[in-house]
N, C-alpha and C. Protein backbone atom coordinates (compact mmCIF):
# COMPACT_ATOMS: atom_id res chain seq x y z
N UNK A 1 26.27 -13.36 -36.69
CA UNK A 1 26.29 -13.28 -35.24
C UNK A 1 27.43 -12.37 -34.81
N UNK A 2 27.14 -11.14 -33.77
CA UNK A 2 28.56 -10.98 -33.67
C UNK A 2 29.18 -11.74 -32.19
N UNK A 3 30.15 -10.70 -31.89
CA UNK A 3 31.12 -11.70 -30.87
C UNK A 3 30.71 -11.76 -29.55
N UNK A 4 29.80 -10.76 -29.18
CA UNK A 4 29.57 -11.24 -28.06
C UNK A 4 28.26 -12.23 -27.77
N UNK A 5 27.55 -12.54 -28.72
CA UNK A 5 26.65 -13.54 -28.62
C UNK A 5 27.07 -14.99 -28.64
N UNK A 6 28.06 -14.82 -29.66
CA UNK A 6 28.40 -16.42 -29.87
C UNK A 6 29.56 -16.26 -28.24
N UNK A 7 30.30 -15.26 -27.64
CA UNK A 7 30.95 -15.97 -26.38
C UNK A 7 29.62 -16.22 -25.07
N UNK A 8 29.05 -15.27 -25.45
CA UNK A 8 28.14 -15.45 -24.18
C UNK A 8 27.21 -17.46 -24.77
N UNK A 9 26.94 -17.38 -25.94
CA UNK A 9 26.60 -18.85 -26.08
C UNK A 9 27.44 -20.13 -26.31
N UNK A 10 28.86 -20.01 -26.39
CA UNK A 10 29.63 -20.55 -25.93
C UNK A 10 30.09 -20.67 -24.56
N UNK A 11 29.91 -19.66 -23.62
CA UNK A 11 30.04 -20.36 -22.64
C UNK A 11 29.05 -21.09 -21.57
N UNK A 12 27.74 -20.66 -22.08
CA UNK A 12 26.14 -21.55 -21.68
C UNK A 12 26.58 -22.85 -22.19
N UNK A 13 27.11 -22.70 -23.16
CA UNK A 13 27.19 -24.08 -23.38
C UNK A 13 28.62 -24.94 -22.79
N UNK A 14 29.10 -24.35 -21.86
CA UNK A 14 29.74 -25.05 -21.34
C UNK A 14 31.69 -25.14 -22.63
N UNK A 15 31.71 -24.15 -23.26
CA UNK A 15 32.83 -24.57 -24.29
C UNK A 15 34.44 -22.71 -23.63
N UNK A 16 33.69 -22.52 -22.58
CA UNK A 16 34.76 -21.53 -22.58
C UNK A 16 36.58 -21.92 -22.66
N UNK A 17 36.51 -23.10 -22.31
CA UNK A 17 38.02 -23.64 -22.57
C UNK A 17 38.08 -23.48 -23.75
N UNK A 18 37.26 -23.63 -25.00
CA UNK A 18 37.38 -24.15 -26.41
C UNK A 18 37.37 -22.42 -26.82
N UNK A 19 36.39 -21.64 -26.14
CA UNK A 19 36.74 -20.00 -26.82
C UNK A 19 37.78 -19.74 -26.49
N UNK A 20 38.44 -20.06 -25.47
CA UNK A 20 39.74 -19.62 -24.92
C UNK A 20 41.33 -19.97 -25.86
N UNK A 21 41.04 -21.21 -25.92
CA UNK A 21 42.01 -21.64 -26.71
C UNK A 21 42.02 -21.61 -28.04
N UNK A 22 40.46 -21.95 -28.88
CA UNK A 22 40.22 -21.99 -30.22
C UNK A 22 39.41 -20.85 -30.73
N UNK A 23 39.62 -19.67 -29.99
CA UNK A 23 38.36 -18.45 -30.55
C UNK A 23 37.88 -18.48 -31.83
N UNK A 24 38.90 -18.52 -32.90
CA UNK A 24 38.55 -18.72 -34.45
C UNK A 24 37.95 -19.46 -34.88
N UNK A 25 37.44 -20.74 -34.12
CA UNK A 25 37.35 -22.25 -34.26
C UNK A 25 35.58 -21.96 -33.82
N UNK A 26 35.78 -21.57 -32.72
CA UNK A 26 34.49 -21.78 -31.73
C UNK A 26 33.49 -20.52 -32.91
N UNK A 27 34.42 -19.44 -33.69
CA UNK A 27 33.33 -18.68 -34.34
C UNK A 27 32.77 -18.91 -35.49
N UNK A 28 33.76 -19.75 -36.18
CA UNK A 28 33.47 -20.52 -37.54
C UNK A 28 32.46 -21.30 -37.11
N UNK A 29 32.21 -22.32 -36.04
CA UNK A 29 31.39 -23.42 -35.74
C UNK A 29 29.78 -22.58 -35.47
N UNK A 30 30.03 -21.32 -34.85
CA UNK A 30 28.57 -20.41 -34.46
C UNK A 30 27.91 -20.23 -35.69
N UNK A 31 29.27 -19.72 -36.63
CA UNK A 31 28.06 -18.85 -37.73
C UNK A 31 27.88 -20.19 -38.93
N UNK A 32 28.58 -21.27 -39.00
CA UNK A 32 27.78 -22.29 -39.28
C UNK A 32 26.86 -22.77 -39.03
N UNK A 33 26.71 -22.88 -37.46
CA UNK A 33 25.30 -23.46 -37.08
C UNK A 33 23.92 -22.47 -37.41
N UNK A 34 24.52 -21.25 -36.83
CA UNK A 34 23.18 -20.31 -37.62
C UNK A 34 23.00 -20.26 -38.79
N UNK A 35 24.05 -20.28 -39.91
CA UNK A 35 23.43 -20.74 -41.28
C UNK A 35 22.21 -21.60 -41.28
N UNK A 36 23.07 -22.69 -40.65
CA UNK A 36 22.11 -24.35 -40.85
C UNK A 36 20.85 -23.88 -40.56
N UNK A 37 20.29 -23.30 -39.26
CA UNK A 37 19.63 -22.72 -38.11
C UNK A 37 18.49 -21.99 -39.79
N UNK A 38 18.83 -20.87 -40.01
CA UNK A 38 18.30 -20.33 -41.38
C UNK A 38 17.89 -21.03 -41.67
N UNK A 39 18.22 -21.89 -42.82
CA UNK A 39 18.11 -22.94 -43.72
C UNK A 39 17.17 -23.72 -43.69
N UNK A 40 17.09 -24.03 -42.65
CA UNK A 40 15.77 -24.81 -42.13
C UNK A 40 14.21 -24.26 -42.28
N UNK A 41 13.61 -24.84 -42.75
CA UNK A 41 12.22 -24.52 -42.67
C UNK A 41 11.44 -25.34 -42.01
N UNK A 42 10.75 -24.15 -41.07
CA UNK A 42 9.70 -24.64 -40.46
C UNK A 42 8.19 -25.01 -40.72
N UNK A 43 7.53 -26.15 -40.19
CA UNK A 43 6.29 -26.67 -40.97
C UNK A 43 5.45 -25.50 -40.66
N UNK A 44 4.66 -25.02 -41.38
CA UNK A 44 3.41 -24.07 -41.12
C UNK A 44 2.50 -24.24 -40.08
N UNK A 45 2.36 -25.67 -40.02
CA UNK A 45 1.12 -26.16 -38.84
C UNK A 45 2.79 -26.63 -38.11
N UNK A 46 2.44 -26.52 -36.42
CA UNK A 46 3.34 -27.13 -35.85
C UNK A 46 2.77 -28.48 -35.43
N UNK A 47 1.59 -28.75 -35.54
CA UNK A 47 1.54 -29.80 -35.39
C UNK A 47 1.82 -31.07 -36.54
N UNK A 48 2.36 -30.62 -37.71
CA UNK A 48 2.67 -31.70 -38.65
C UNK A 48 3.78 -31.92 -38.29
N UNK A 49 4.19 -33.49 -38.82
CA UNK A 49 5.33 -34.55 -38.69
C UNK A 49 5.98 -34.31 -39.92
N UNK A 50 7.47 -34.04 -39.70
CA UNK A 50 8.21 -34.02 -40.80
C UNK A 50 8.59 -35.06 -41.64
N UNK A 51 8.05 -36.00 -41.33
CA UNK A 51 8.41 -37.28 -41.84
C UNK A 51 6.87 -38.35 -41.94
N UNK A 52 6.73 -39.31 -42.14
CA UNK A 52 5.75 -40.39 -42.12
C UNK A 52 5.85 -40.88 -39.93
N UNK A 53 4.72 -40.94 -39.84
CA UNK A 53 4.98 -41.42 -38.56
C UNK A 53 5.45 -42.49 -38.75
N UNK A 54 6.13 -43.14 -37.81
CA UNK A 54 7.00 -44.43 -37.73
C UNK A 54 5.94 -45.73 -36.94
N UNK A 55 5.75 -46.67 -37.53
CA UNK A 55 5.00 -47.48 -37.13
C UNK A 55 5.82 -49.09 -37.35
N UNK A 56 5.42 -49.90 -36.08
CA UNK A 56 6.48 -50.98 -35.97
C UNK A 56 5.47 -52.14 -36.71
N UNK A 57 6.81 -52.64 -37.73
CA UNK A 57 6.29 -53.92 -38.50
C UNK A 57 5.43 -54.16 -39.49
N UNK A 58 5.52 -52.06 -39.87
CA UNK A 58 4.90 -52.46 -41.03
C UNK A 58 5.46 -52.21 -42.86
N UNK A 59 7.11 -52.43 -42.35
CA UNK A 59 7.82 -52.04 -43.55
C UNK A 59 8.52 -53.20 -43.79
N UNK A 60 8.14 -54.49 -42.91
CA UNK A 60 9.21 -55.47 -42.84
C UNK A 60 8.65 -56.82 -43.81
């Protein structure tokens, strides 16, 4: 990411005190989350559940 994406999305998100004071902080935390963001794979069908649907009372 460069710098002006992560300030312009730091401050949508409401953290411009935190770029202000912690710039180094707030950029480490960006290009972590876009790692994570990567990393992730998305299901092919969007309509599949990443998990088992959750159904009550029947694991108990």
């Amino acid at each position: 990411m460069n710098k002006e994406t992560i300030e312009m999305l730091a401050r949508s998100a409401g953290l411009a005190k935190a770029l202000a004071e912690f710039p180094d902080d707030v950029t480490v935390a960006a290009t972590q989350a876009a790692d994570v963001a990567r990393k992730i794979k998305r299901p092919i069908d969007p309509r599949a559940e990443p998990w088992p649907p959750m159904k009550a009372g029947t694991t108990l």
